[in-house]
PDB file of N, CA and C in Angstrom:
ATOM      1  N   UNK A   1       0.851  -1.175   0.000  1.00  0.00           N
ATOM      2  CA  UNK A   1       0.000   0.000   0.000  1.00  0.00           C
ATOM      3  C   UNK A   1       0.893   1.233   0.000  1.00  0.00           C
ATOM      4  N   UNK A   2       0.567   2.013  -0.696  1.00  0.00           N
ATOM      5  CA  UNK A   2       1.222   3.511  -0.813  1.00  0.00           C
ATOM      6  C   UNK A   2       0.685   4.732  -0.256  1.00  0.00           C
ATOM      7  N   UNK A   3       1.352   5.919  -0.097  1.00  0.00           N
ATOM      8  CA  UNK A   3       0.249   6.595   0.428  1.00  0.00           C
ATOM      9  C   UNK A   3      -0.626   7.084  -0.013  1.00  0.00           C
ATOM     10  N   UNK A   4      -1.104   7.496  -1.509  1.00  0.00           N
ATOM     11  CA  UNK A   4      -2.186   7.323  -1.658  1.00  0.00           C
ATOM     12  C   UNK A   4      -3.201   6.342  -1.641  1.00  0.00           C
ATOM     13  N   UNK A   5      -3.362   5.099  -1.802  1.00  0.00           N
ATOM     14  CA  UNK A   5      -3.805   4.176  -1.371  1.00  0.00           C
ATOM     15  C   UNK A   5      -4.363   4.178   0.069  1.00  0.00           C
ATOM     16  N   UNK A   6      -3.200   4.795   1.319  1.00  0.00           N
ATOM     17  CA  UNK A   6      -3.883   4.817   2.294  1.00  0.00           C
ATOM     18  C   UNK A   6      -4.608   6.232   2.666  1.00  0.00           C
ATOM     19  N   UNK A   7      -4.364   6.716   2.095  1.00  0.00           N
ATOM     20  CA  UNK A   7      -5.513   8.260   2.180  1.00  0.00           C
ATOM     21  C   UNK A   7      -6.386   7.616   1.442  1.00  0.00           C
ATOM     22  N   UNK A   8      -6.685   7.057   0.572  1.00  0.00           N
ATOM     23  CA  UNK A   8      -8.322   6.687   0.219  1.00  0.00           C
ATOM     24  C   UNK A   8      -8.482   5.627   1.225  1.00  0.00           C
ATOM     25  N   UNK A   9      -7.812   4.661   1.677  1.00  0.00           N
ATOM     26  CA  UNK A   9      -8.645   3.849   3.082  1.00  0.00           C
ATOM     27  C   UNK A   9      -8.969   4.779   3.867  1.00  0.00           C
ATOM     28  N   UNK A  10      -8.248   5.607   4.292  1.00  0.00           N
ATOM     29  CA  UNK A  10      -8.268   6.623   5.869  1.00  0.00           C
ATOM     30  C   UNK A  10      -9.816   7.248   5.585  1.00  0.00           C
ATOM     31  N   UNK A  11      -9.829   8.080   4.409  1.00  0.00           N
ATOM     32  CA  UNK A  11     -11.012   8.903   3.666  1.00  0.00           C
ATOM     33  C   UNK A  11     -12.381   7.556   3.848  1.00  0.00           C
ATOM     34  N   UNK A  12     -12.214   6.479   3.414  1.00  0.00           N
ATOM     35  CA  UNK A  12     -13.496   5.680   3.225  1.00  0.00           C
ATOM     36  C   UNK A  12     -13.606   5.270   4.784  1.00  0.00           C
ATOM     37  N   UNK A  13     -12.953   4.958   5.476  1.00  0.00           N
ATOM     38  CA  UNK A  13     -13.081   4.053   6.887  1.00  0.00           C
ATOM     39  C   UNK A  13     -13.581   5.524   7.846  1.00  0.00           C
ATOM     40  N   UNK A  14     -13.247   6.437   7.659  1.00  0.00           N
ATOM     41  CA  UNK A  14     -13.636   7.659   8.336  1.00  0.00           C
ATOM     42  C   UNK A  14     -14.456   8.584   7.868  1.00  0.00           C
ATOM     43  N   UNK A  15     -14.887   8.241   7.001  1.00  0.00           N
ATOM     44  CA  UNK A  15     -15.735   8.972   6.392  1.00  0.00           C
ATOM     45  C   UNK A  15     -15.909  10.380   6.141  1.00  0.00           C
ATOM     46  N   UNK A  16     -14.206  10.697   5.775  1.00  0.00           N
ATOM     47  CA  UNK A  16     -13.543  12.091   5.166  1.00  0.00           C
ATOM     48  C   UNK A  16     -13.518  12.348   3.908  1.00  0.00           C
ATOM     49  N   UNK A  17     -13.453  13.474   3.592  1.00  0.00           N
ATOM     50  CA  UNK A  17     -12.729  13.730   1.675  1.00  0.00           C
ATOM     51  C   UNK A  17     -11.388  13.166   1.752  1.00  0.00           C
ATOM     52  N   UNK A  18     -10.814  13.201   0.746  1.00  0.00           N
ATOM     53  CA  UNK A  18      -9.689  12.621   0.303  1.00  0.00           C
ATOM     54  C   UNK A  18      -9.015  13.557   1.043  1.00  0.00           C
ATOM     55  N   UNK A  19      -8.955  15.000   0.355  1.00  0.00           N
ATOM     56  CA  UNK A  19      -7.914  16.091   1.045  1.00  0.00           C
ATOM     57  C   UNK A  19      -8.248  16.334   2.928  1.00  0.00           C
ATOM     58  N   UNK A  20      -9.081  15.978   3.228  1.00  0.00           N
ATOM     59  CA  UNK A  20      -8.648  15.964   4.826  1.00  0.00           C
ATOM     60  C   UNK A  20      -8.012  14.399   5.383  1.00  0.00           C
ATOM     61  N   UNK A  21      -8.276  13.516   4.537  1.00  0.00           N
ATOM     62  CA  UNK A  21      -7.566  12.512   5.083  1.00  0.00           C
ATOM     63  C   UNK A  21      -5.948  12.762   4.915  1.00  0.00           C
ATOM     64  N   UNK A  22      -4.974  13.545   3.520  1.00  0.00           N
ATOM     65  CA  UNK A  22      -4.490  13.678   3.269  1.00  0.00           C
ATOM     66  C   UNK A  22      -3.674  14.744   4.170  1.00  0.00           C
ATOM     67  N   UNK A  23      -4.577  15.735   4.923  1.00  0.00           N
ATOM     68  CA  UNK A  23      -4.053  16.675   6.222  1.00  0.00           C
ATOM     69  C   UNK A  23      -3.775  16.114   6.944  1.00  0.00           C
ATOM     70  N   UNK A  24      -4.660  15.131   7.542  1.00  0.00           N
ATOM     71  CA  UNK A  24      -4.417  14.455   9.029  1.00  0.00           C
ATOM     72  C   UNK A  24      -3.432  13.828   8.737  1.00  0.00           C
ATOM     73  N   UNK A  25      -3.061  12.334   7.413  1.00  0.00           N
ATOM     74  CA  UNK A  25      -1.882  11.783   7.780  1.00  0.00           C
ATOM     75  C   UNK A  25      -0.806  12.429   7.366  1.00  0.00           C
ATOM     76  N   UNK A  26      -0.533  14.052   6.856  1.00  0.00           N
ATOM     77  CA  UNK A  26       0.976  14.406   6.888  1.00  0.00           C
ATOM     78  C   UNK A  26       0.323  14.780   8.441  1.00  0.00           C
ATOM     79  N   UNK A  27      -0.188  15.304   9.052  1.00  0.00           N
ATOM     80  CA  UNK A  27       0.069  16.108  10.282  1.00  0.00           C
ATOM     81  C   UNK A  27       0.332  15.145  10.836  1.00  0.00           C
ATOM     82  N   UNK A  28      -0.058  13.502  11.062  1.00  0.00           N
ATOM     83  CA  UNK A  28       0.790  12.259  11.797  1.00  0.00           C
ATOM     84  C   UNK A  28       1.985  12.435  11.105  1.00  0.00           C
ATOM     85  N   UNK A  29       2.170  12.692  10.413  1.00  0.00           N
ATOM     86  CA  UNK A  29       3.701  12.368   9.971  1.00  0.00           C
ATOM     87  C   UNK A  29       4.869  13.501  10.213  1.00  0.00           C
ATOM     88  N   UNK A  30       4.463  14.549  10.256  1.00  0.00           N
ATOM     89  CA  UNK A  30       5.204  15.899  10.950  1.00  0.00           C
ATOM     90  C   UNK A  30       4.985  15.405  12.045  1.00  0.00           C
ATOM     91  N   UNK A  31       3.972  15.548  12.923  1.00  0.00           N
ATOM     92  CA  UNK A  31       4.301  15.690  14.719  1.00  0.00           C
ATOM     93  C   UNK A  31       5.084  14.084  14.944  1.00  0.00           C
ATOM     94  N   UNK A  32       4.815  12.894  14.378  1.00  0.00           N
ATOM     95  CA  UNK A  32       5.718  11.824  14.649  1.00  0.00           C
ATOM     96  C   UNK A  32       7.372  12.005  14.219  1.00  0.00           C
ATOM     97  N   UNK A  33       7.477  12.937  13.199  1.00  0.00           N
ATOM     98  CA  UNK A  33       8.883  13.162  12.722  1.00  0.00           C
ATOM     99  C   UNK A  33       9.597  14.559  13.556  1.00  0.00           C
ATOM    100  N   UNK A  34       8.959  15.404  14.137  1.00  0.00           N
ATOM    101  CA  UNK A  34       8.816  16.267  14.887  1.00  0.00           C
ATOM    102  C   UNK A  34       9.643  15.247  16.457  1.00  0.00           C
ATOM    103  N   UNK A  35       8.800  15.059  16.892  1.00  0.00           N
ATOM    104  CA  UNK A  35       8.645  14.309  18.329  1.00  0.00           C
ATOM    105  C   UNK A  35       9.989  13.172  18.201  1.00  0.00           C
ATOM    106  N   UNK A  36      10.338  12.405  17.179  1.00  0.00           N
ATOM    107  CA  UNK A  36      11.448  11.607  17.031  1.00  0.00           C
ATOM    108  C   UNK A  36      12.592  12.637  16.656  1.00  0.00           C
ATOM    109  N   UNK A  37      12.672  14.035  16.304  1.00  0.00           N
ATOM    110  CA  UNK A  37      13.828  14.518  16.112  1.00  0.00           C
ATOM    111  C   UNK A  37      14.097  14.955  17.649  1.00  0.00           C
ATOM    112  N   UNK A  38      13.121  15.096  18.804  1.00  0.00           N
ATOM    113  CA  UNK A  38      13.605  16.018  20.234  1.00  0.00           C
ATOM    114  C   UNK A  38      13.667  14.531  20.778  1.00  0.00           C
ATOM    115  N   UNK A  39      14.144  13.170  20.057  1.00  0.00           N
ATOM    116  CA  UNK A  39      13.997  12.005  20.797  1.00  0.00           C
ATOM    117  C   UNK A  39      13.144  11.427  22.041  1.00  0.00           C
ATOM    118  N   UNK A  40      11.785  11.926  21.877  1.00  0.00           N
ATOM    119  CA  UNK A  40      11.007  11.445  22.386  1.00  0.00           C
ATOM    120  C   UNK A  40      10.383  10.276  21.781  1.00  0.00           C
ATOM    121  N   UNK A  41      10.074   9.538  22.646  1.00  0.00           N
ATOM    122  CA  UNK A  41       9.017   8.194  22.053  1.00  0.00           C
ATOM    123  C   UNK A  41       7.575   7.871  22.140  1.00  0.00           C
ATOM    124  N   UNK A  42       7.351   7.634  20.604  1.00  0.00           N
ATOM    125  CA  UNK A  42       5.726   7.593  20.571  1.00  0.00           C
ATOM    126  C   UNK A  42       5.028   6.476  20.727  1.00  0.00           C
ATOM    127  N   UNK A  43       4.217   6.354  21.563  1.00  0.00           N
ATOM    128  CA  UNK A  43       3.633   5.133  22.206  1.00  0.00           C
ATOM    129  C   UNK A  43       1.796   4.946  21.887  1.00  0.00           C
ATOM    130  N   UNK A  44       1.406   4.436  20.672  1.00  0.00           N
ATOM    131  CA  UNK A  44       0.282   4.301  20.197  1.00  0.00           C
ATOM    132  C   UNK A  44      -0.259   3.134  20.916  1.00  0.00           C
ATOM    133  N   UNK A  45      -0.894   2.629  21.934  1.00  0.00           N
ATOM    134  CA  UNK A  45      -1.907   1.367  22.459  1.00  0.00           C
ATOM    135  C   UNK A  45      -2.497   0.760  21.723  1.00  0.00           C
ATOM    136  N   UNK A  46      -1.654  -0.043  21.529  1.00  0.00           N
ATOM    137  CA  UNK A  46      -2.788  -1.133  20.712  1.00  0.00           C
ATOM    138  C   UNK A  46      -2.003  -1.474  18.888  1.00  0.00           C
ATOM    139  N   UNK A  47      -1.110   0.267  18.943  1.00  0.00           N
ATOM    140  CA  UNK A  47      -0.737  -0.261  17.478  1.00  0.00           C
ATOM    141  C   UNK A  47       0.820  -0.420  17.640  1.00  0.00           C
ATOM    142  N   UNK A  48       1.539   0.083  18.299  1.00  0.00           N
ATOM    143  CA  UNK A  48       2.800   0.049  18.828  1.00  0.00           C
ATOM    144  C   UNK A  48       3.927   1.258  18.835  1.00  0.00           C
ATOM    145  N   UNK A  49       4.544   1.317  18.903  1.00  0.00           N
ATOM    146  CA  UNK A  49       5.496   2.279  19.367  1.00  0.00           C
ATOM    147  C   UNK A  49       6.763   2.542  18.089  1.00  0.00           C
ATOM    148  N   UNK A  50       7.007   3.933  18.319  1.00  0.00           N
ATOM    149  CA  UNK A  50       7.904   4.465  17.581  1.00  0.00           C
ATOM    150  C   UNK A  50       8.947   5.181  18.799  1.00  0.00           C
ATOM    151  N   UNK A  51      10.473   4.573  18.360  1.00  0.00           N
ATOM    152  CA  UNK A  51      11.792   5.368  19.362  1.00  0.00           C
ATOM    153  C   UNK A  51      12.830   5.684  18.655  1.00  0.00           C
ATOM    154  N   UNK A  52      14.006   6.023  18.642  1.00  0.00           N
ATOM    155  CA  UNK A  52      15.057   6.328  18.698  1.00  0.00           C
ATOM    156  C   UNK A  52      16.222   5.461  19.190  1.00  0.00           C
ATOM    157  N   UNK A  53      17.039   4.735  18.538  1.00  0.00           N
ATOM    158  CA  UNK A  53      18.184   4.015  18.900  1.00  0.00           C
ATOM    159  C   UNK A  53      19.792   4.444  18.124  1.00  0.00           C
ATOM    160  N   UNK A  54      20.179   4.744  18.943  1.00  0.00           N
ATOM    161  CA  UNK A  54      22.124   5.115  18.687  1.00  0.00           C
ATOM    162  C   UNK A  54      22.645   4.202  17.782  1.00  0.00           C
ATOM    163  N   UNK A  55      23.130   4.139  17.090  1.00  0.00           N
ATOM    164  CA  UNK A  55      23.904   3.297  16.197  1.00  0.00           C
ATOM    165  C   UNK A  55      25.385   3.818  16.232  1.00  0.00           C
ATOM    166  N   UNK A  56      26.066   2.615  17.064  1.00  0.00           N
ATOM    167  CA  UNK A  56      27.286   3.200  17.038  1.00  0.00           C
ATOM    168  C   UNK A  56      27.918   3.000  16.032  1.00  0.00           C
ATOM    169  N   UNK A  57      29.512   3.956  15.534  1.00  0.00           N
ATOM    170  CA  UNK A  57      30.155   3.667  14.355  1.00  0.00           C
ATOM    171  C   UNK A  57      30.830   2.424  14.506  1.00  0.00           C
ATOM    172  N   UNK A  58      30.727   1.931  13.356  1.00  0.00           N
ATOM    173  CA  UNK A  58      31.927   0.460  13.145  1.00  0.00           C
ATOM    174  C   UNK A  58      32.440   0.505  11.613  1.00  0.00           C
ATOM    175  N   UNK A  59      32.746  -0.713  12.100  1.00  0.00           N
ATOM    176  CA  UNK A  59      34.315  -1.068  10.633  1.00  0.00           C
ATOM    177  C   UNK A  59      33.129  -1.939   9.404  1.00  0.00           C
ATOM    178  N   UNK A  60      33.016  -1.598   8.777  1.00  0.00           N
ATOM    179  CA  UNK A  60      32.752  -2.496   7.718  1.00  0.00           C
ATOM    180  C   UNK A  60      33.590  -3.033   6.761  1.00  0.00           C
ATOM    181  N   UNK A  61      32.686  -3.764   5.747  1.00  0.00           N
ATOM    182  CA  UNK A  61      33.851  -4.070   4.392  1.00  0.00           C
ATOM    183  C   UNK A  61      32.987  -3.788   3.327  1.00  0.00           C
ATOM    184  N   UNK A  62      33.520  -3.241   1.953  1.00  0.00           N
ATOM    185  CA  UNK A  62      33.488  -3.180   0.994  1.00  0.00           C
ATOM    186  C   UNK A  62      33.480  -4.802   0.379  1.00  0.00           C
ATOM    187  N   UNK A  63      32.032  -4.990  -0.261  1.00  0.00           N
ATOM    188  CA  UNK A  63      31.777  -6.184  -0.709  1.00  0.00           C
ATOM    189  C   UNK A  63      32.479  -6.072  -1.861  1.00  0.00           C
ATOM    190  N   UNK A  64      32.775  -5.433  -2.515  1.00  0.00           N
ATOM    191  CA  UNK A  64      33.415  -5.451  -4.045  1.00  0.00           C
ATOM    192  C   UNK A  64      34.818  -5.609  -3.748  1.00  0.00           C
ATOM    193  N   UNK A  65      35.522  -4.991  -2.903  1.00  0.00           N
ATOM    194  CA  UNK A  65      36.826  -5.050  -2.915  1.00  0.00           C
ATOM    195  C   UNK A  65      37.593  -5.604  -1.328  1.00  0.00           C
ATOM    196  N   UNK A  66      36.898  -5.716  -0.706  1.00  0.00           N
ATOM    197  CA  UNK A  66      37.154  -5.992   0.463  1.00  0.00           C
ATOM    198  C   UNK A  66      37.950  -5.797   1.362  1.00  0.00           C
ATOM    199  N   UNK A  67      37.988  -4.081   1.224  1.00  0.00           N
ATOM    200  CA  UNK A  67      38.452  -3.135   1.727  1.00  0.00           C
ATOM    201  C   UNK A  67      37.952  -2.538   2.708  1.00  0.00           C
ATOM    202  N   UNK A  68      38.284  -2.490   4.161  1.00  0.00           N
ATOM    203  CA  UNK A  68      37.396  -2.215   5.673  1.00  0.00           C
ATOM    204  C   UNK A  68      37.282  -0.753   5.408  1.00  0.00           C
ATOM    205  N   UNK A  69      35.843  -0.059   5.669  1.00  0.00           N
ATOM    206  CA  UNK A  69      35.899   0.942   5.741  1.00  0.00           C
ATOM    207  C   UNK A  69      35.089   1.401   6.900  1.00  0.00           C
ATOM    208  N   UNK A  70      35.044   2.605   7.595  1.00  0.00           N
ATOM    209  CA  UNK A  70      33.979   3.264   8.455  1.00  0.00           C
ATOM    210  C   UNK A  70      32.912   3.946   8.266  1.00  0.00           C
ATOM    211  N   UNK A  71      31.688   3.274   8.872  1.00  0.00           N
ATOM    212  CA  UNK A  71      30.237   3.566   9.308  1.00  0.00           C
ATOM    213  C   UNK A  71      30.083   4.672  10.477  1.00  0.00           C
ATOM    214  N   UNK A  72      30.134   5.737  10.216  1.00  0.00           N
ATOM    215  CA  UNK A  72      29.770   6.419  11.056  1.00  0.00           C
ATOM    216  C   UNK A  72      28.557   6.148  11.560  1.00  0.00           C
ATOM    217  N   UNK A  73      28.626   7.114  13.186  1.00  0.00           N
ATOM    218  CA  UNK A  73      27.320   6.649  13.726  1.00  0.00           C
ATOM    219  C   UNK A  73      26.225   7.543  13.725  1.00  0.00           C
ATOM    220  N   UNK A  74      25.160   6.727  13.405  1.00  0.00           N
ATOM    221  CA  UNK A  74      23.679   7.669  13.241  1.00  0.00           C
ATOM    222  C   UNK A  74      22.245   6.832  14.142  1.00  0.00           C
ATOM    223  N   UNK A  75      21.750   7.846  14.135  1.00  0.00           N
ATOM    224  CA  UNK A  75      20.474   7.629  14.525  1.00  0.00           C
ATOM    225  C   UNK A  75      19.480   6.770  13.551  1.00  0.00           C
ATOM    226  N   UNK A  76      18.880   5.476  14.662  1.00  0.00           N
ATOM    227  CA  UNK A  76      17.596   4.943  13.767  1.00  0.00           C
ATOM    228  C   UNK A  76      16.094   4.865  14.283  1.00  0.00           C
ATOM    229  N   UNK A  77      15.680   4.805  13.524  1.00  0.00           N
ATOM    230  CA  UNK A  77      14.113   5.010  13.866  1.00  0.00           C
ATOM    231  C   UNK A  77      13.429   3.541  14.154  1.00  0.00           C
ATOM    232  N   UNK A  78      13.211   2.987  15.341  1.00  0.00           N
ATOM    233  CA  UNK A  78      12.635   1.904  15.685  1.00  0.00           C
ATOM    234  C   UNK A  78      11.359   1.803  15.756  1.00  0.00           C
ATOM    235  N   UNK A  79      10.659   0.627  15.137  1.00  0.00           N
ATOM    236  CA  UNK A  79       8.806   0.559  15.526  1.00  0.00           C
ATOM    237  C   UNK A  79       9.270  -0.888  16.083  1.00  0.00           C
ATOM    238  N   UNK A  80       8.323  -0.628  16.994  1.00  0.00           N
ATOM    239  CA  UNK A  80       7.929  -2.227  17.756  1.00  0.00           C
ATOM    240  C   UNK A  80       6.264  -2.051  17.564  1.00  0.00           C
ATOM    241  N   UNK A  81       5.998  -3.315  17.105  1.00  0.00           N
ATOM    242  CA  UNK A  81       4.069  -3.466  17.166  1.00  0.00           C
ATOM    243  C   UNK A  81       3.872  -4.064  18.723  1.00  0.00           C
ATOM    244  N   UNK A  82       2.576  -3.481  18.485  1.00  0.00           N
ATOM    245  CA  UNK A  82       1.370  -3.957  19.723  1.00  0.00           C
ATOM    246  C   UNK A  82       1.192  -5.074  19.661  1.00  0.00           C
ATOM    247  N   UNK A  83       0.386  -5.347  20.650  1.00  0.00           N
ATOM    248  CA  UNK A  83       0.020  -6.906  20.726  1.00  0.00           C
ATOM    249  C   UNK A  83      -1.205  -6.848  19.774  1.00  0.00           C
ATOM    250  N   UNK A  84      -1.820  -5.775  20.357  1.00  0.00           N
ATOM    251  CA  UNK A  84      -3.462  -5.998  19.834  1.00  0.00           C
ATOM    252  C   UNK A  84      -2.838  -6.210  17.650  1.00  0.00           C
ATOM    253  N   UNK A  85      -1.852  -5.267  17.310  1.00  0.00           N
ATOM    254  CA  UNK A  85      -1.818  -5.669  15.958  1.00  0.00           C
ATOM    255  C   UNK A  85      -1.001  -6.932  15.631  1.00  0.00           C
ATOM    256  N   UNK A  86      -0.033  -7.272  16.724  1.00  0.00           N
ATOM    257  CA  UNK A  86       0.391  -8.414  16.397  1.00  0.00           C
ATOM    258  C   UNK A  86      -0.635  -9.758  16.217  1.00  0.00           C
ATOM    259  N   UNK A  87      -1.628  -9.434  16.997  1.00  0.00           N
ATOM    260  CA  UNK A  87      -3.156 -10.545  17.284  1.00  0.00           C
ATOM    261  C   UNK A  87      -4.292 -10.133  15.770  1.00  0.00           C
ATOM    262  N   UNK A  88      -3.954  -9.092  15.158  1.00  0.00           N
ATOM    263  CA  UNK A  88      -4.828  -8.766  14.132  1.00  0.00           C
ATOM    264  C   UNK A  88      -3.978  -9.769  12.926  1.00  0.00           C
ATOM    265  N   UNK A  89      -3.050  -9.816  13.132  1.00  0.00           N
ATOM    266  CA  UNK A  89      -1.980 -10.038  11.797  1.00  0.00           C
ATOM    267  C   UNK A  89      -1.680 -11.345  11.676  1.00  0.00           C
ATOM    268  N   UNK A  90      -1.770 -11.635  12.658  1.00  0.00           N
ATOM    269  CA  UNK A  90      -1.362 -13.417  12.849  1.00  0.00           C
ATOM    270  C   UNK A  90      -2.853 -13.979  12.977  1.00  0.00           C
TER     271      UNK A  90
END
């Protein structure tokens, strides 16, 4: 599913126009991208959680030449699911 695809679910299951379904999920998507840049964690019940994890730098290799090089370290964006969607899905 893409995001248009899910703005017409969001729009039919809620019974919005297209263009307000299309407000609400960038405004989930700013305040969730918002809220993960001041590393806070978002905790949805039921659908699961979005955090922040350190990735420290390491050594890699160059698959082509197999030459070690360095991974600096960055930030990743973790989801863990809920139970309630892990119980929808399975």
């Amino acid at each position: 599913m893409n995001k248009a695809e899910l703005i017409e679910a969001m729009a039919s299951d809620a019974g919005l126009s297209k263009a307000d379904a299309k407000k609400a999920l960038d405004g989930f998507i700013n305040a969730t991208t918002d809220a993960l840049k001041k590393g806070d964690r978002i905790s949805l019940i039921g659908f699961g959680s979005f955090s922040i994890s350190e990735r420290a730098a390491r050594t890699g290799r160059n698959p082509q030449t197999g030459k070690e090089i360095q991974i600096a370290a960055k930030n990743v964006v973790k989801f863990k699911a809920g139970a309630d969607l892990q119980d929808k899905v399975n």
